[in-house]
Protein backbone atom coordinates (compact mmCIF):
# COMPACT_ATOMS: atom_id res chain seq x y z
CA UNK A 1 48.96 -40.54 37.07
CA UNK A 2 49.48 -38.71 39.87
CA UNK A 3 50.78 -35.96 37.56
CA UNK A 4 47.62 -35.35 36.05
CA UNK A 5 45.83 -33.95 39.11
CA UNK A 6 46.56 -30.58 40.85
CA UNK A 7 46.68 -31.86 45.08
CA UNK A 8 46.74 -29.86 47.56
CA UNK A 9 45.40 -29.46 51.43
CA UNK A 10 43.32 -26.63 52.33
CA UNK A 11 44.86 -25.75 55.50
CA UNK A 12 48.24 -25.01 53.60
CA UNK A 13 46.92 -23.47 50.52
CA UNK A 14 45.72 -24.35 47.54
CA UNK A 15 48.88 -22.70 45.20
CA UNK A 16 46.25 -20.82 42.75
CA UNK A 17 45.30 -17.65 41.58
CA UNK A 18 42.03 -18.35 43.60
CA UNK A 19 40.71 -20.61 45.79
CA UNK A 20 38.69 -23.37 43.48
CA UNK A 21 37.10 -24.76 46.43
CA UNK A 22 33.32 -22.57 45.43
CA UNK A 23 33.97 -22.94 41.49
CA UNK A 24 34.03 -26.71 42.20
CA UNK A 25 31.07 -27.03 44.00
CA UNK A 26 28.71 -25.14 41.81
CA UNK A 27 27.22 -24.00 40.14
CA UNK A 28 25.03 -23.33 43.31
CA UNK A 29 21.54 -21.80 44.12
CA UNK A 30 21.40 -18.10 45.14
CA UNK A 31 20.19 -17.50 48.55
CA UNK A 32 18.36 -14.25 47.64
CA UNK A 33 17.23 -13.62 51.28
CA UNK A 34 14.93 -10.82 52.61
CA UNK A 35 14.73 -10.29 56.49
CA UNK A 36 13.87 -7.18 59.08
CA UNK A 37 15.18 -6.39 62.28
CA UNK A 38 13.20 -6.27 65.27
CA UNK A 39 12.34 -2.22 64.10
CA UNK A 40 11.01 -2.98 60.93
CA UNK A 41 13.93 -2.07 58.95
CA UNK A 42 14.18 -4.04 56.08
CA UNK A 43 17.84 -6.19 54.50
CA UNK A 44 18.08 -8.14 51.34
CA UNK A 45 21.68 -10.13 50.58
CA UNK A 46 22.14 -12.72 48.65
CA UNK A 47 24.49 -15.84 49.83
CA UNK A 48 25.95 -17.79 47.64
CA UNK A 49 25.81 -21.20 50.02
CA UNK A 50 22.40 -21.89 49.59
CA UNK A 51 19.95 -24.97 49.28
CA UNK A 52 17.43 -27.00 49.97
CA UNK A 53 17.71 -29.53 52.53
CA UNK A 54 14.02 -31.86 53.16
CA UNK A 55 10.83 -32.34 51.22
CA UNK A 56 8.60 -33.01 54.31
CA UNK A 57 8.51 -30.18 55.82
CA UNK A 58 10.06 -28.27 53.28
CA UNK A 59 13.53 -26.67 54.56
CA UNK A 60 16.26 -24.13 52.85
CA UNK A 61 19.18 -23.18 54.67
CA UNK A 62 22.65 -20.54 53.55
CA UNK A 63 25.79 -20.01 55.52
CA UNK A 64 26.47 -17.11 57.13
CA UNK A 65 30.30 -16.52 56.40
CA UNK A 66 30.18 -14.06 59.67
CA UNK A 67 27.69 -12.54 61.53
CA UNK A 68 25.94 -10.21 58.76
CA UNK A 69 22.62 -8.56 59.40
CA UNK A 70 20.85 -11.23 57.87
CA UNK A 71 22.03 -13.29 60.49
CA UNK A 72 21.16 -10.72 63.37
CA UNK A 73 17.74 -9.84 62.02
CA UNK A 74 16.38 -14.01 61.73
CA UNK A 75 18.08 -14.44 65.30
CA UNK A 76 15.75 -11.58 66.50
CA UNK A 77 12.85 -12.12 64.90
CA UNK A 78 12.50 -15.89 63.33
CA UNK A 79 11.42 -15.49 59.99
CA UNK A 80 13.10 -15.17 56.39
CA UNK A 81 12.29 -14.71 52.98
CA UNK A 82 14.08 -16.42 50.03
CA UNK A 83 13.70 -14.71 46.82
CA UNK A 84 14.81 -16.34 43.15
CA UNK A 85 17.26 -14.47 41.76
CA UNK A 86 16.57 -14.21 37.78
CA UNK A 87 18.63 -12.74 35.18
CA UNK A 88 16.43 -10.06 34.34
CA UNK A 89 17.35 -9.45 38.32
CA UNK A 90 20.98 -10.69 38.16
CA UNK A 91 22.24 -6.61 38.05
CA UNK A 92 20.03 -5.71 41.40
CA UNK A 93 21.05 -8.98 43.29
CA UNK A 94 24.74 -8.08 42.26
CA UNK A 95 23.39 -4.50 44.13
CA UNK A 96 22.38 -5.87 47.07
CA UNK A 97 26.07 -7.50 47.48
CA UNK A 98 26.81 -3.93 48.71
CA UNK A 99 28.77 -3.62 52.36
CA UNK A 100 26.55 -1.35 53.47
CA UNK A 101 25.38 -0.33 57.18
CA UNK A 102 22.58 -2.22 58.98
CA UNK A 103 20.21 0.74 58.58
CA UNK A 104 20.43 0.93 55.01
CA UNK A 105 17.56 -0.60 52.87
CA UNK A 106 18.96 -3.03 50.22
CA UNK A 107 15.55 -2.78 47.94
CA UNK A 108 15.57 0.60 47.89
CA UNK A 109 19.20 0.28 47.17
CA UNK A 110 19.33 -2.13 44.11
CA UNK A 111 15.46 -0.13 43.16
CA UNK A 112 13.22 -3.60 43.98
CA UNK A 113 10.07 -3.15 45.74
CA UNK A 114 9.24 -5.38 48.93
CA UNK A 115 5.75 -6.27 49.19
CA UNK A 116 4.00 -8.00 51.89
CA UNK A 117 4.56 -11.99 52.74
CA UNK A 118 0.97 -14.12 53.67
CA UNK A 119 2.28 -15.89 56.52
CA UNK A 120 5.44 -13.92 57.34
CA UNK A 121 5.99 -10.42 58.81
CA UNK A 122 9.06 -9.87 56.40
CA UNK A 123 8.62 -8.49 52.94
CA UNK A 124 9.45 -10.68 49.38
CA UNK A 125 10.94 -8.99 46.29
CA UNK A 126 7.56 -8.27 44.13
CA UNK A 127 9.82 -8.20 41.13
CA UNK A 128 11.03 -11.93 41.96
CA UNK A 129 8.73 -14.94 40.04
CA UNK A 130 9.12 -17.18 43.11
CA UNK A 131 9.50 -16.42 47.06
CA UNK A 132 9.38 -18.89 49.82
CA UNK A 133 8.24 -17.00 53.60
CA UNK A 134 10.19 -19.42 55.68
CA UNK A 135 9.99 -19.87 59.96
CA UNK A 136 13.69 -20.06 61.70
CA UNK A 137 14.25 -23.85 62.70
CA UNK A 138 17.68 -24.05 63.57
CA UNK A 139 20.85 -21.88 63.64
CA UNK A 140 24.08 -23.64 63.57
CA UNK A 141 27.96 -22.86 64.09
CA UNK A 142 30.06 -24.56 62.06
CA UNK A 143 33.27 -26.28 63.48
CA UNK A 144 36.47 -27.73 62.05
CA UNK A 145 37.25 -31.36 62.09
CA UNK A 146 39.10 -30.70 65.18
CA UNK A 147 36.06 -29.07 66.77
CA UNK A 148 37.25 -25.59 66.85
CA UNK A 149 34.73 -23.32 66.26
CA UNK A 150 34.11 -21.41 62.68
CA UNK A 151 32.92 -18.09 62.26
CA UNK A 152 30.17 -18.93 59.80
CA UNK A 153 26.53 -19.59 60.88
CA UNK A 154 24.42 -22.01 59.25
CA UNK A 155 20.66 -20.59 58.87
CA UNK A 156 17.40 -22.96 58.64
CA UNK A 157 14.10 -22.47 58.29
CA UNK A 158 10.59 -24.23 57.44
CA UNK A 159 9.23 -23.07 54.51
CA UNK A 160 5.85 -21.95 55.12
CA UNK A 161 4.41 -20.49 52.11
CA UNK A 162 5.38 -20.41 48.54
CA UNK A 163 4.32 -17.63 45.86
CA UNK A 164 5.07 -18.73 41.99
CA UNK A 165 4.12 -16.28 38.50
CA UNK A 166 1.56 -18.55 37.10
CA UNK A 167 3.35 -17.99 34.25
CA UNK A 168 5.97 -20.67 35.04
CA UNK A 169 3.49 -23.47 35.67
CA UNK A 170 3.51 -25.25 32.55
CA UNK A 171 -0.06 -27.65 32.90
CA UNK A 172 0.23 -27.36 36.87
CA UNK A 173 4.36 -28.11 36.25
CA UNK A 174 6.89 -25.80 37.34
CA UNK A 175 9.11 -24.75 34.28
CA UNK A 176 12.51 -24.17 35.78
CA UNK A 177 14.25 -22.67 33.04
CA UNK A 178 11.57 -20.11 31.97
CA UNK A 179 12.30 -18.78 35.55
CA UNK A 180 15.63 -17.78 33.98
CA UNK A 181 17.29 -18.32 37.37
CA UNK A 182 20.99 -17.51 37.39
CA UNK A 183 23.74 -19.33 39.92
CA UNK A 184 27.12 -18.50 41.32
CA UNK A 185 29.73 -20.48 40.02
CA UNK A 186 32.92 -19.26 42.21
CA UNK A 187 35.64 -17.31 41.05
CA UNK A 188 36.07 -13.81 40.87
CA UNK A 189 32.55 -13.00 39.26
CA UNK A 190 31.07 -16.07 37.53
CA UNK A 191 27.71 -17.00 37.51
CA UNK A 192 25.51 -19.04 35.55
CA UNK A 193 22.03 -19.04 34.00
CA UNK A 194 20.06 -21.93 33.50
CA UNK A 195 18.36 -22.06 30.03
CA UNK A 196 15.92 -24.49 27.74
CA UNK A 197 19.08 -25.26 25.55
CA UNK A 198 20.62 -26.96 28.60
CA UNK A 199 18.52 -28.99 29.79
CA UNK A 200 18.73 -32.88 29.51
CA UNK A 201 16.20 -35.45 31.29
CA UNK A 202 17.52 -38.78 33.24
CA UNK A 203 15.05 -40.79 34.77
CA UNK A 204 16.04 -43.24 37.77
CA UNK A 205 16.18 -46.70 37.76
CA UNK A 206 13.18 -49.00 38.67
């Protein structure tokens, strides 16, 4: 039996062509997110450990796999934007992937126009269907089981307003899959898009 599975530890390798570890866990949410420095100058990136994490108040959080502007800029000035990444989108988010200095401006960039947030001082993607403007609640350092520290930083924040295309409420009900959102499934460039066709309905036990 034994035979049948491929084992292996992290901290000695995993033997493969590529590490499996993000394929496995996925596919996953895109954290499309849009933040400004404390001058006004605008950064979208999009982070591929992304979620959300509580209902009541509504929080998202992504890992910061080092300390990238994004991570600077919501430090500085508290505030985020998360913005759905679509496939209609999926060739500008790839854009916005770019290492490029801190002064450049990712919209202008991947050609996406920021327009102003309600609540928030930093811009959404206009072209997006859905943005959250979300408040910083917590930063956090990741650290090994050992307690060593790890050079990723994990970013929360309240979400404290919410703009949706009316076009994907369906009777007052949020249609998912007409959003056409696409997800990174690991490996060297997979991603996935979430359609009608796949769809399947479970309800949970009484």
């Amino acid at each position: 039996m034994a035979d049948d599975f491929h084992f292996y530890q992290p901290a000695l390798g995993h033997g493969l062509p590529h590490d499996p570890f993000n394929a496995m866990v996925g596919p996953r949410p895109i954290g499309w997110v849009s933040s400004q420095d404390g001058e006004g100058r605008l950064n979208l990136a999009p982070y591929s450990f992304f979620n959300g994490f509580n209902y009541t108040p509504p929080i998202v959080g992504f890992a910061s796999i080092g300390a990238k502007d994004s991570l600077h800029n919501i430090r500085a000035t508290g505030e985020f934007g998360w913005n759905l990444a679509t496939r209609p989108l999926a060739e500008q988010m790839n854009q916005t992937c770019a290492a490029v200095p801190p002064e450049v401006d990712e919209f202008a960039l991947a050609g996406l126009t920021p327009v102003a947030s309600r609540v928030i001082a930093v811009p959404r993607v206009a072209e997006s269907p859905v943005s959250f403007e979300c408040k910083l609640t917590q930063i956090v350092q990741l650290q090994g089981a050992d307690g060593s520290a790890v050079e990723t930083w994990l970013v929360l924040g309240e979400v404290v307003g919410v703009h949706i295309a009316r076009h994907l409420l369906k009777d007052g009900i949020y249609d998912t899959a007409a959003a056409q959102p696409i997800l990174r499934g690991g490996g060297p460039a997979d991603y996935f898009e979430i359609t009608p066709e796949s769809r399947f309905r479970m309800f949970r036990p009484r």
